[in-house]
PDB file of N, CA and C in Angstrom:
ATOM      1  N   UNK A   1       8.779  14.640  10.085  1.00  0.00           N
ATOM      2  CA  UNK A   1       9.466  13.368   9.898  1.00  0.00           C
ATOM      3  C   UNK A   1       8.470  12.228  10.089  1.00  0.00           C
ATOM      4  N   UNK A   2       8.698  11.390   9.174  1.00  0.00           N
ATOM      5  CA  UNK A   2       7.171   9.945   9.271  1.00  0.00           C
ATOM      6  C   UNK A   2       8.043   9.157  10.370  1.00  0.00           C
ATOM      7  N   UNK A   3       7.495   8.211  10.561  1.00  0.00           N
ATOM      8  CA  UNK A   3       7.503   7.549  11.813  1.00  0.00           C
ATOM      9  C   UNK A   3       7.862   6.352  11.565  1.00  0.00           C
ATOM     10  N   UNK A   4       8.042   5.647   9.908  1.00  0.00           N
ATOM     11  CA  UNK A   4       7.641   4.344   9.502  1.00  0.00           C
ATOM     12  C   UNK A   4       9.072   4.933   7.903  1.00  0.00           C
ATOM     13  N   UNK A   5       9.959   4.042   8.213  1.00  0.00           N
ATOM     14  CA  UNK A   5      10.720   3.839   6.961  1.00  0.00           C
ATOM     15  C   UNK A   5      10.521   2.999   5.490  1.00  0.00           C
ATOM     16  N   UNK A   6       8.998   2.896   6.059  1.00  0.00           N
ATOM     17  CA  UNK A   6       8.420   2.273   4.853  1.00  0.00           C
ATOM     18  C   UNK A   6       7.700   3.239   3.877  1.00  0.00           C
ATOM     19  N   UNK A   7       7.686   3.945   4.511  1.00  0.00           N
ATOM     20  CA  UNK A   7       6.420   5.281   3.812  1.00  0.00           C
ATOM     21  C   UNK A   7       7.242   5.689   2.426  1.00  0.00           C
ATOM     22  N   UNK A   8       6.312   5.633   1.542  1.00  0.00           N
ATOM     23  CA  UNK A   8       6.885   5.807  -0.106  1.00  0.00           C
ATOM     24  C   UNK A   8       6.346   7.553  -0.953  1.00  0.00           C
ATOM     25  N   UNK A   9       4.866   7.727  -0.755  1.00  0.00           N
ATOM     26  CA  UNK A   9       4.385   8.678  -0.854  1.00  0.00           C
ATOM     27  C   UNK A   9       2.803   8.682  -0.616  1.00  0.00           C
ATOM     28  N   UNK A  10       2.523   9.774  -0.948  1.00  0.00           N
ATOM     29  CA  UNK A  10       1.183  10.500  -0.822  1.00  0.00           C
ATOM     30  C   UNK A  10       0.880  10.299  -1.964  1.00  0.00           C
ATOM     31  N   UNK A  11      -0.875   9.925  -2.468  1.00  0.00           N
ATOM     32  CA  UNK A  11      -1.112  10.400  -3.606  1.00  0.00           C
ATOM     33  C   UNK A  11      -2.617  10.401  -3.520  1.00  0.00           C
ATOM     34  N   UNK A  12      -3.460  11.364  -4.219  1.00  0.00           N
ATOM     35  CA  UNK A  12      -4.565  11.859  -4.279  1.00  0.00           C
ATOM     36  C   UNK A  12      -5.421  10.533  -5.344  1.00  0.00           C
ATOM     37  N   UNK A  13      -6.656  10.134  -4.208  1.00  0.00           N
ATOM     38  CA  UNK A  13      -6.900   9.439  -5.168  1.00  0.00           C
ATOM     39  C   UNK A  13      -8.015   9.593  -6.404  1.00  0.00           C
ATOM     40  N   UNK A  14      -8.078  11.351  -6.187  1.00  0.00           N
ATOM     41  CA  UNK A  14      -9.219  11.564  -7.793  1.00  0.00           C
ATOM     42  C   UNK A  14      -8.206  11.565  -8.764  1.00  0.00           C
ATOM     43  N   UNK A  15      -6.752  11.788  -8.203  1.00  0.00           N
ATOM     44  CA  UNK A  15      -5.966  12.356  -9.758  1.00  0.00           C
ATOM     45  C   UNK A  15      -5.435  11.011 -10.633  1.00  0.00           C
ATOM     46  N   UNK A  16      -5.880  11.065 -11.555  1.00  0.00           N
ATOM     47  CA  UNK A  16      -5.992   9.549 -12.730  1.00  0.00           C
ATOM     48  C   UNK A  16      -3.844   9.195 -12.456  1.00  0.00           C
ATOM     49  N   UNK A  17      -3.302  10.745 -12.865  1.00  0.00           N
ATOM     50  CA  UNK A  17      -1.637  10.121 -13.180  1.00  0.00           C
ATOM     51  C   UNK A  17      -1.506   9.096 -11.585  1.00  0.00           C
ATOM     52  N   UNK A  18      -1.671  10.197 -10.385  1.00  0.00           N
ATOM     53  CA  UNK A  18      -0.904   9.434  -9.303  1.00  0.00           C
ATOM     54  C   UNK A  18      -1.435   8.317  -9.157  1.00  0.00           C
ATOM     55  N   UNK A  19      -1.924   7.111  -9.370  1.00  0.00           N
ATOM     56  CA  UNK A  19      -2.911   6.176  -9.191  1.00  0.00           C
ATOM     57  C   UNK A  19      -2.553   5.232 -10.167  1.00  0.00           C
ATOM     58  N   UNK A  20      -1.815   5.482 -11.550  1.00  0.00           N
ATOM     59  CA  UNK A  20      -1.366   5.233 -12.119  1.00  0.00           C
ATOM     60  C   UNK A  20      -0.338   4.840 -12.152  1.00  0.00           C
ATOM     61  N   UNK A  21       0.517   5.837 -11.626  1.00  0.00           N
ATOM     62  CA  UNK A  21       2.215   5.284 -10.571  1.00  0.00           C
ATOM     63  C   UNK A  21       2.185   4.651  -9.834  1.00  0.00           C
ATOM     64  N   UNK A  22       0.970   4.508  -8.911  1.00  0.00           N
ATOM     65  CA  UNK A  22       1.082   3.277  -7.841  1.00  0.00           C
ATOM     66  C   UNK A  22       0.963   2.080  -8.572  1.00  0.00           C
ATOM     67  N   UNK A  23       0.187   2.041  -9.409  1.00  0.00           N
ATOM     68  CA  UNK A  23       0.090   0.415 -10.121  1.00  0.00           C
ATOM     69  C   UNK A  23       1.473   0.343 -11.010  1.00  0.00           C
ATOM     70  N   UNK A  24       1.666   1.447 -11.127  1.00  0.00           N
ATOM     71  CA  UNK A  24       3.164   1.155 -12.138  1.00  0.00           C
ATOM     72  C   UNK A  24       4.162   0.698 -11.174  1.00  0.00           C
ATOM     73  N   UNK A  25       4.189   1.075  -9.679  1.00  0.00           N
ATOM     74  CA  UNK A  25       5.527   0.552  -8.924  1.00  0.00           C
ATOM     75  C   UNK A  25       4.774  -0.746  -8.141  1.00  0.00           C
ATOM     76  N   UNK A  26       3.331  -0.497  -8.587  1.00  0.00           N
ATOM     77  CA  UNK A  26       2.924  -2.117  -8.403  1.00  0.00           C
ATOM     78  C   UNK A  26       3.577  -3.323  -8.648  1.00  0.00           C
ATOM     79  N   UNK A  27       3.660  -3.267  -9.890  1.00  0.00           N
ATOM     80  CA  UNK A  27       4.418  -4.218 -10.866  1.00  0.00           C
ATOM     81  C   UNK A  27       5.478  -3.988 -11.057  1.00  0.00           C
ATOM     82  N   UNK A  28       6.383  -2.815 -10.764  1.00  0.00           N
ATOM     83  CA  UNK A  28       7.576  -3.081 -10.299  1.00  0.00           C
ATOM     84  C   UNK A  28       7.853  -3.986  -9.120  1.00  0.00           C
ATOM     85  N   UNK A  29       7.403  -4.078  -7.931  1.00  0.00           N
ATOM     86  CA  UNK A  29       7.285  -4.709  -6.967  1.00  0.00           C
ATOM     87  C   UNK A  29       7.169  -6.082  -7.410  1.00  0.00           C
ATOM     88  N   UNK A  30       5.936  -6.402  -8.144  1.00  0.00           N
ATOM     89  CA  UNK A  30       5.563  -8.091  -8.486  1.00  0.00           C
ATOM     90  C   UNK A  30       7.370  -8.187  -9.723  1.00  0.00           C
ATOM     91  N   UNK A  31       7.714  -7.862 -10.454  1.00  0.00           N
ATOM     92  CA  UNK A  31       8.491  -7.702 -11.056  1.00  0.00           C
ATOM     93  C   UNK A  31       9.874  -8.372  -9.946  1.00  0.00           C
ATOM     94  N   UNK A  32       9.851  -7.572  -9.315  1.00  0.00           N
ATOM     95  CA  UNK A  32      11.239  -7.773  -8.117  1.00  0.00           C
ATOM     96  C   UNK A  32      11.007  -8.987  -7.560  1.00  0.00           C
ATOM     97  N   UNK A  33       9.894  -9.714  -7.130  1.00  0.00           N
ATOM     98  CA  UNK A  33       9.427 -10.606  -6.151  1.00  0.00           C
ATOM     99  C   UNK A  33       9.822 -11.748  -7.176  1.00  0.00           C
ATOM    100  N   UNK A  34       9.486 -11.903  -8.738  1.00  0.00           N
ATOM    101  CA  UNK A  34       9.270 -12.771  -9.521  1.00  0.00           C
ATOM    102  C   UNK A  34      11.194 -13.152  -9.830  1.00  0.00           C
ATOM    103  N   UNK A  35      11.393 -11.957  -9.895  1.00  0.00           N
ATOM    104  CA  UNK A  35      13.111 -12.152 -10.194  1.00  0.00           C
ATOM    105  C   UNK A  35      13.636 -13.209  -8.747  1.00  0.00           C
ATOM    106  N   UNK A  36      13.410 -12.668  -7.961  1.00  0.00           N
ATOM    107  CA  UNK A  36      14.252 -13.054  -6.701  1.00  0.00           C
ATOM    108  C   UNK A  36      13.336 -14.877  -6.418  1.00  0.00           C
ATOM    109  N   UNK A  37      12.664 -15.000  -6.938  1.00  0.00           N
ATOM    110  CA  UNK A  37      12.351 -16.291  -6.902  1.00  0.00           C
ATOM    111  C   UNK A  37      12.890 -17.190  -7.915  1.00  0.00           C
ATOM    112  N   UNK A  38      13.293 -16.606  -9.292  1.00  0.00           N
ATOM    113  CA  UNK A  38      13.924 -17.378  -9.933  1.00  0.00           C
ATOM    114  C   UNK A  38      15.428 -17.131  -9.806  1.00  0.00           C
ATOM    115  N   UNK A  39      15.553 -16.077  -8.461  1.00  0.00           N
ATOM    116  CA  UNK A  39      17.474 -16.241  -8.973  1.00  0.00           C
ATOM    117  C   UNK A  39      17.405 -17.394  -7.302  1.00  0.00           C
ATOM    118  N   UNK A  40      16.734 -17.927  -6.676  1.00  0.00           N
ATOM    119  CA  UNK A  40      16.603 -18.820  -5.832  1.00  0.00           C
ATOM    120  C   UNK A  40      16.334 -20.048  -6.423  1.00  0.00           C
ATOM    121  N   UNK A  41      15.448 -20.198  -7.602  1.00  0.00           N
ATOM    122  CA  UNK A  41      15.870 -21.519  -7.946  1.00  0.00           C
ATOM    123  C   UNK A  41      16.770 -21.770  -8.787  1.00  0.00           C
ATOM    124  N   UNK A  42      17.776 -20.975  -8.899  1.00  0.00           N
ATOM    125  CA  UNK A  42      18.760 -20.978 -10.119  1.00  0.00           C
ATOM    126  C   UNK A  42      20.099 -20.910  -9.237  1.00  0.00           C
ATOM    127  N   UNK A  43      20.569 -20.291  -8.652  1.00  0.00           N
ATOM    128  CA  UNK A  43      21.692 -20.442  -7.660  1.00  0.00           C
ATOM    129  C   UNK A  43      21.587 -20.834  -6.630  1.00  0.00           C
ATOM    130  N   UNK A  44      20.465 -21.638  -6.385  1.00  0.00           N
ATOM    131  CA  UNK A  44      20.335 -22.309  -4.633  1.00  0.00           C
ATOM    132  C   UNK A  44      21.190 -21.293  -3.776  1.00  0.00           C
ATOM    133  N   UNK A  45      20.522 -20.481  -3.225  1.00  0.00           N
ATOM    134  CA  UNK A  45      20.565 -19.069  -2.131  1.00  0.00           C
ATOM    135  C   UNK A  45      20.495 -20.230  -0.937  1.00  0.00           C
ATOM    136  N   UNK A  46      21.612 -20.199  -0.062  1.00  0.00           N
ATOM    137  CA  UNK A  46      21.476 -20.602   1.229  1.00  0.00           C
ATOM    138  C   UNK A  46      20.315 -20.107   1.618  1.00  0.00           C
ATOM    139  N   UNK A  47      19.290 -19.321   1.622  1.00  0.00           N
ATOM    140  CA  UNK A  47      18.532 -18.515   2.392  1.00  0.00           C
ATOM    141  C   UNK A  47      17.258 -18.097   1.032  1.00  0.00           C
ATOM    142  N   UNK A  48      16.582 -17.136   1.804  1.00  0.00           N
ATOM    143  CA  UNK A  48      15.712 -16.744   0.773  1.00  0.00           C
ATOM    144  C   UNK A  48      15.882 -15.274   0.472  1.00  0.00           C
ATOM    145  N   UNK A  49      15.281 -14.764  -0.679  1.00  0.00           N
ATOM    146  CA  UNK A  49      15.342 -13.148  -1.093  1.00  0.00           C
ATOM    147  C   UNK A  49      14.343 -12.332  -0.710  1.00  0.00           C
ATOM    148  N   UNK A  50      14.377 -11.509  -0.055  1.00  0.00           N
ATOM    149  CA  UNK A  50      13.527 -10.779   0.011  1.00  0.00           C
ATOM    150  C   UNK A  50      12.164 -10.898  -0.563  1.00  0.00           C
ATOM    151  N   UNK A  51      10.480 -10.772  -0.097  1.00  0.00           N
ATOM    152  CA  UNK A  51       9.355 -10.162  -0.757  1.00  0.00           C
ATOM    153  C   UNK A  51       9.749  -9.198  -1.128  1.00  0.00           C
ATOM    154  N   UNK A  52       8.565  -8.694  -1.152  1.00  0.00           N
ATOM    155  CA  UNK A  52       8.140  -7.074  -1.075  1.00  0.00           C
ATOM    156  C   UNK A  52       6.554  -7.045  -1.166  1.00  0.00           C
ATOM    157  N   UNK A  53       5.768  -6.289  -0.575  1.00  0.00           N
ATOM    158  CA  UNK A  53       4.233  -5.787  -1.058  1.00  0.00           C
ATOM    159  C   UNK A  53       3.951  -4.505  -0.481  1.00  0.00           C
ATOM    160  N   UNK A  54       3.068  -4.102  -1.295  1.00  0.00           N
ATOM    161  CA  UNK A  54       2.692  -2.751  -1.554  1.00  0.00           C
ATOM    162  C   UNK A  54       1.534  -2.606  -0.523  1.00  0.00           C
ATOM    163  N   UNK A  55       1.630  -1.485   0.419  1.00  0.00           N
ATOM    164  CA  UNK A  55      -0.092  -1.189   0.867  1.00  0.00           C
ATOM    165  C   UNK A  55      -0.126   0.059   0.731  1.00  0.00           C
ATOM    166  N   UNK A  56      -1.628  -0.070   0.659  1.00  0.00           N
ATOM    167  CA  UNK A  56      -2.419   1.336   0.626  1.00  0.00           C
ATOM    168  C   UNK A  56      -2.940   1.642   1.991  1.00  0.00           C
ATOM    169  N   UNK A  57      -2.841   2.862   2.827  1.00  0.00           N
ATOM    170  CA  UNK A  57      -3.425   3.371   3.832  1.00  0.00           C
ATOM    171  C   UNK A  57      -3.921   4.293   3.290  1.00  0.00           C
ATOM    172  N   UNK A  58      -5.405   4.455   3.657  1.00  0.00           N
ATOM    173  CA  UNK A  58      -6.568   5.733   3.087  1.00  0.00           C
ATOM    174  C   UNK A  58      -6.251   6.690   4.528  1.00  0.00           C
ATOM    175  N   UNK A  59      -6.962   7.819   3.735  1.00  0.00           N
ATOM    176  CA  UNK A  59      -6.368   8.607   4.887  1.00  0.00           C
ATOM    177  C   UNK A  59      -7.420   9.663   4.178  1.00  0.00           C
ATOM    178  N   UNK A  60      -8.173  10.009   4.774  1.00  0.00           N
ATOM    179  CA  UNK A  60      -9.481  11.345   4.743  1.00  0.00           C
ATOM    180  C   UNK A  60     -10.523  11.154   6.331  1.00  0.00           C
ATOM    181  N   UNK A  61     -11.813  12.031   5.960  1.00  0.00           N
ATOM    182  CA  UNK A  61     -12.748  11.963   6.759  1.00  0.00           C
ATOM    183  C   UNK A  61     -13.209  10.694   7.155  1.00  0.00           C
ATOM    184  N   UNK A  62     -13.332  10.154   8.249  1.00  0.00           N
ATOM    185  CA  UNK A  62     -13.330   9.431   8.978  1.00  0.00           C
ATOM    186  C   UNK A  62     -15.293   8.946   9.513  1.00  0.00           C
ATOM    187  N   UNK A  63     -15.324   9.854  10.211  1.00  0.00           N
ATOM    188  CA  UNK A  63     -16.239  10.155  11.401  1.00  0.00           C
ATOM    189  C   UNK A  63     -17.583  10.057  10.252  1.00  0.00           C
ATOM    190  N   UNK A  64     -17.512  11.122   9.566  1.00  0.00           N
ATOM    191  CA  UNK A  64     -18.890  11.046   7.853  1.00  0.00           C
ATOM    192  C   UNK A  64     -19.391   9.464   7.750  1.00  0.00           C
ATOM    193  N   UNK A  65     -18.292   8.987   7.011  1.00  0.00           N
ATOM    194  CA  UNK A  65     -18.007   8.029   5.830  1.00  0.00           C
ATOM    195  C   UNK A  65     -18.205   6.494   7.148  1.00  0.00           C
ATOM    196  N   UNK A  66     -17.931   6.808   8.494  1.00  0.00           N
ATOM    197  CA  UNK A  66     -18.911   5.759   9.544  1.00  0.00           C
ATOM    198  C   UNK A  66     -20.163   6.188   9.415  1.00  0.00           C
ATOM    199  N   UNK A  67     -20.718   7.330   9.538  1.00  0.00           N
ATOM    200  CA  UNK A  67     -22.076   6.916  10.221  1.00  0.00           C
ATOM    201  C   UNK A  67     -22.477   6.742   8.540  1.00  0.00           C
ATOM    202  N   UNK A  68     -22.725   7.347   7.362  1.00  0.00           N
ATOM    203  CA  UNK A  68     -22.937   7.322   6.012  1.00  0.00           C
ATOM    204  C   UNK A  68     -23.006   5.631   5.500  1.00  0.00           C
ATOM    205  N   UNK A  69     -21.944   4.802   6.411  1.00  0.00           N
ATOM    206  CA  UNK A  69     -21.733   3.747   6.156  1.00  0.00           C
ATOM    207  C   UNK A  69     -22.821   3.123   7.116  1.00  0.00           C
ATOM    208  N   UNK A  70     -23.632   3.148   8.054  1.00  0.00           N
ATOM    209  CA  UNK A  70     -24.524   3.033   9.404  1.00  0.00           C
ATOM    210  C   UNK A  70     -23.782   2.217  10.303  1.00  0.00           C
ATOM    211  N   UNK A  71     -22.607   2.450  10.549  1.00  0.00           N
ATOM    212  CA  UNK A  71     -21.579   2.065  11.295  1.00  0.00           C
ATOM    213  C   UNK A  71     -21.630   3.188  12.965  1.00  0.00           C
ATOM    214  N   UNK A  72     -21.168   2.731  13.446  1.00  0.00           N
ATOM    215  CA  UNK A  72     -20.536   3.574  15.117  1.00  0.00           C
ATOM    216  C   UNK A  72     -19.451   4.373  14.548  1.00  0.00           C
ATOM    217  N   UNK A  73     -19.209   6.070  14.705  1.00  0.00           N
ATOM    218  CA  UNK A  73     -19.293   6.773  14.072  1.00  0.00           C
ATOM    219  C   UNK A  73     -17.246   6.582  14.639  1.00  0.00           C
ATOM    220  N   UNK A  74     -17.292   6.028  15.652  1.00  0.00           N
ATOM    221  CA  UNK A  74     -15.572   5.602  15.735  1.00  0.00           C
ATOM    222  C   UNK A  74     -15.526   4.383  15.062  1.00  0.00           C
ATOM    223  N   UNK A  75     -15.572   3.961  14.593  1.00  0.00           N
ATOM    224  CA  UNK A  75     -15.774   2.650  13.452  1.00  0.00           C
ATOM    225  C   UNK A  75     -14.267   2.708  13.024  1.00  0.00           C
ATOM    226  N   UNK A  76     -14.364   3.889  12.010  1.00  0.00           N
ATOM    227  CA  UNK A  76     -13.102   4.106  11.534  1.00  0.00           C
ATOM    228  C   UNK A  76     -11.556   4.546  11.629  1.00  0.00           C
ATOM    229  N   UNK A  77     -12.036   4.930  13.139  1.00  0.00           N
ATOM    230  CA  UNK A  77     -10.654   5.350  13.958  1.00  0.00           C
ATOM    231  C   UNK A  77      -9.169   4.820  13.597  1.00  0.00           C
ATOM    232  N   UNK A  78      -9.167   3.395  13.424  1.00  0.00           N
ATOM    233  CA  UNK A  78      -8.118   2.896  13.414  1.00  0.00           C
ATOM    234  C   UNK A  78      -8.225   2.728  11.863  1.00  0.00           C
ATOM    235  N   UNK A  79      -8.865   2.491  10.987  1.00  0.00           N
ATOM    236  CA  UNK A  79      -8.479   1.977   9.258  1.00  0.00           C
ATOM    237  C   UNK A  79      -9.069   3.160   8.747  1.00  0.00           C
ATOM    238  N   UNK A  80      -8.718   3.486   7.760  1.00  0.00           N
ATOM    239  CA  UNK A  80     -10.361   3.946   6.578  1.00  0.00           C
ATOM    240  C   UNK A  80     -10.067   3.525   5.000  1.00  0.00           C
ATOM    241  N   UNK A  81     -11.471   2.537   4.694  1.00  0.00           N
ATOM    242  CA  UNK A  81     -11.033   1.583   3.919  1.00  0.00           C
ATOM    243  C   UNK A  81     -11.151   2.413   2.550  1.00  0.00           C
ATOM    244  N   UNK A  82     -10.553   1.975   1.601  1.00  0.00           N
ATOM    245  CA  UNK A  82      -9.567   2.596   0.552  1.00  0.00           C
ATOM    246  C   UNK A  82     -10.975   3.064  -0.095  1.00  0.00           C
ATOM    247  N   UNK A  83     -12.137   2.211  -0.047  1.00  0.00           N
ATOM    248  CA  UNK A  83     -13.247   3.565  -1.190  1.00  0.00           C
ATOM    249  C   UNK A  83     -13.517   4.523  -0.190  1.00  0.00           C
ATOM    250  N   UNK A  84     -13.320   4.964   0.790  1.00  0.00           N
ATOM    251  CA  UNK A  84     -13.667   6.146   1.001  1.00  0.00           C
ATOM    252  C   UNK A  84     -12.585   7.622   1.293  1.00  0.00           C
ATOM    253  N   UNK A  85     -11.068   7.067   0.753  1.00  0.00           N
ATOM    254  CA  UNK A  85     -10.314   7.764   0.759  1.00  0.00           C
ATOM    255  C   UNK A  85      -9.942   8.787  -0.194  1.00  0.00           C
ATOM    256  N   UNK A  86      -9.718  10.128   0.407  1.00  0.00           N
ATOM    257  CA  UNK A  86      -9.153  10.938  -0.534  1.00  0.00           C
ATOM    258  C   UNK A  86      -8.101  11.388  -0.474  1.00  0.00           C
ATOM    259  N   UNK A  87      -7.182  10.712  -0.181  1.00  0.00           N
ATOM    260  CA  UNK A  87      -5.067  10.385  -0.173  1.00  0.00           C
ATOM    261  C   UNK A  87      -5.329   8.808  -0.021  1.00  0.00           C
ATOM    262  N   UNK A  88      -4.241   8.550  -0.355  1.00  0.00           N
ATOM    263  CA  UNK A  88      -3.684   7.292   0.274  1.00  0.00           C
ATOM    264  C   UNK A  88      -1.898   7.254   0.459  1.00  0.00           C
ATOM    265  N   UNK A  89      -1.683   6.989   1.580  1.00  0.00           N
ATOM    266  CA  UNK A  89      -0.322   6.907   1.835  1.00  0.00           C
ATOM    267  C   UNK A  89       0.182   5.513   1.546  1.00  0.00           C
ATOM    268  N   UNK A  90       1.143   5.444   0.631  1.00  0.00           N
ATOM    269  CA  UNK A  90       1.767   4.118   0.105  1.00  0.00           C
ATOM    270  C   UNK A  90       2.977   4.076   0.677  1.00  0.00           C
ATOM    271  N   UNK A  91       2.776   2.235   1.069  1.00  0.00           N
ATOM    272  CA  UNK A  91       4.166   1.964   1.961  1.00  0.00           C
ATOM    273  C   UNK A  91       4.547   0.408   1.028  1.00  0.00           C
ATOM    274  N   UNK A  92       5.587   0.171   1.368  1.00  0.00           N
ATOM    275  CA  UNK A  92       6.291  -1.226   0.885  1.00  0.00           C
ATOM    276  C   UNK A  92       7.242  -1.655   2.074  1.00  0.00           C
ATOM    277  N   UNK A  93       6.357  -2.858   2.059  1.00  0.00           N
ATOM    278  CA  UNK A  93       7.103  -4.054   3.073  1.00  0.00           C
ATOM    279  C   UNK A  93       7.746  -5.023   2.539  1.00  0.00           C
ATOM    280  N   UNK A  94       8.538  -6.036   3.426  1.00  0.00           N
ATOM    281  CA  UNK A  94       8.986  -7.081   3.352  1.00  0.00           C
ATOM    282  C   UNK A  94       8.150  -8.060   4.102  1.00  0.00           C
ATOM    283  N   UNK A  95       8.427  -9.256   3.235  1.00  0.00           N
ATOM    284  CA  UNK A  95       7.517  -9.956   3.986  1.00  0.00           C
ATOM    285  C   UNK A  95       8.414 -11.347   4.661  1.00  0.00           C
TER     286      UNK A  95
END
């Protein structure tokens, strides 16, 4: 069970399709954001509509891809930035 009700999926980032779907629910996302701003200036919403944005969390070898980088080899403990990932776990927030 994930930990985070934001979590959308897994996807490998050598494989061309999955990478492809992320930019496709990319712009679904910018798509949703663009609507909900014009149904706010069109029915004056007491309030506002929802964002939304997309992140990428990389998720591979860690410990390598610091020192390779000439970084402190816990460098990456807490992030690992998206070129050196081989998954990335995609989440969507509100903002």
């Amino acid at each position: 069970m994930r930990h985070s009700n934001n979590y959308i999926t897994t996807a490998h980032t050598e494989c061309a399709s999955e990478m492809l779907e992320i930019e496709a629910f990319r712009k679904v996302v910018k798509t949703i954001n663009k609507e909900n701003k014009f149904l706010e200036g069109r029915y004056s919403y007491p309030g506002t509509l929802p964002r939304y944005y997309v992140k990428l969390q990389g998720r591979g070898a860690r410990t390598v891809n610091a020192v390779n980088d000439g970084k402190h080899p816990r460098k990456y403990d807490q992030f690992l930035p998206l070129r050196h990932a081989e998954k990335v776990d995609v989440y969507v927030y509100t903002r």
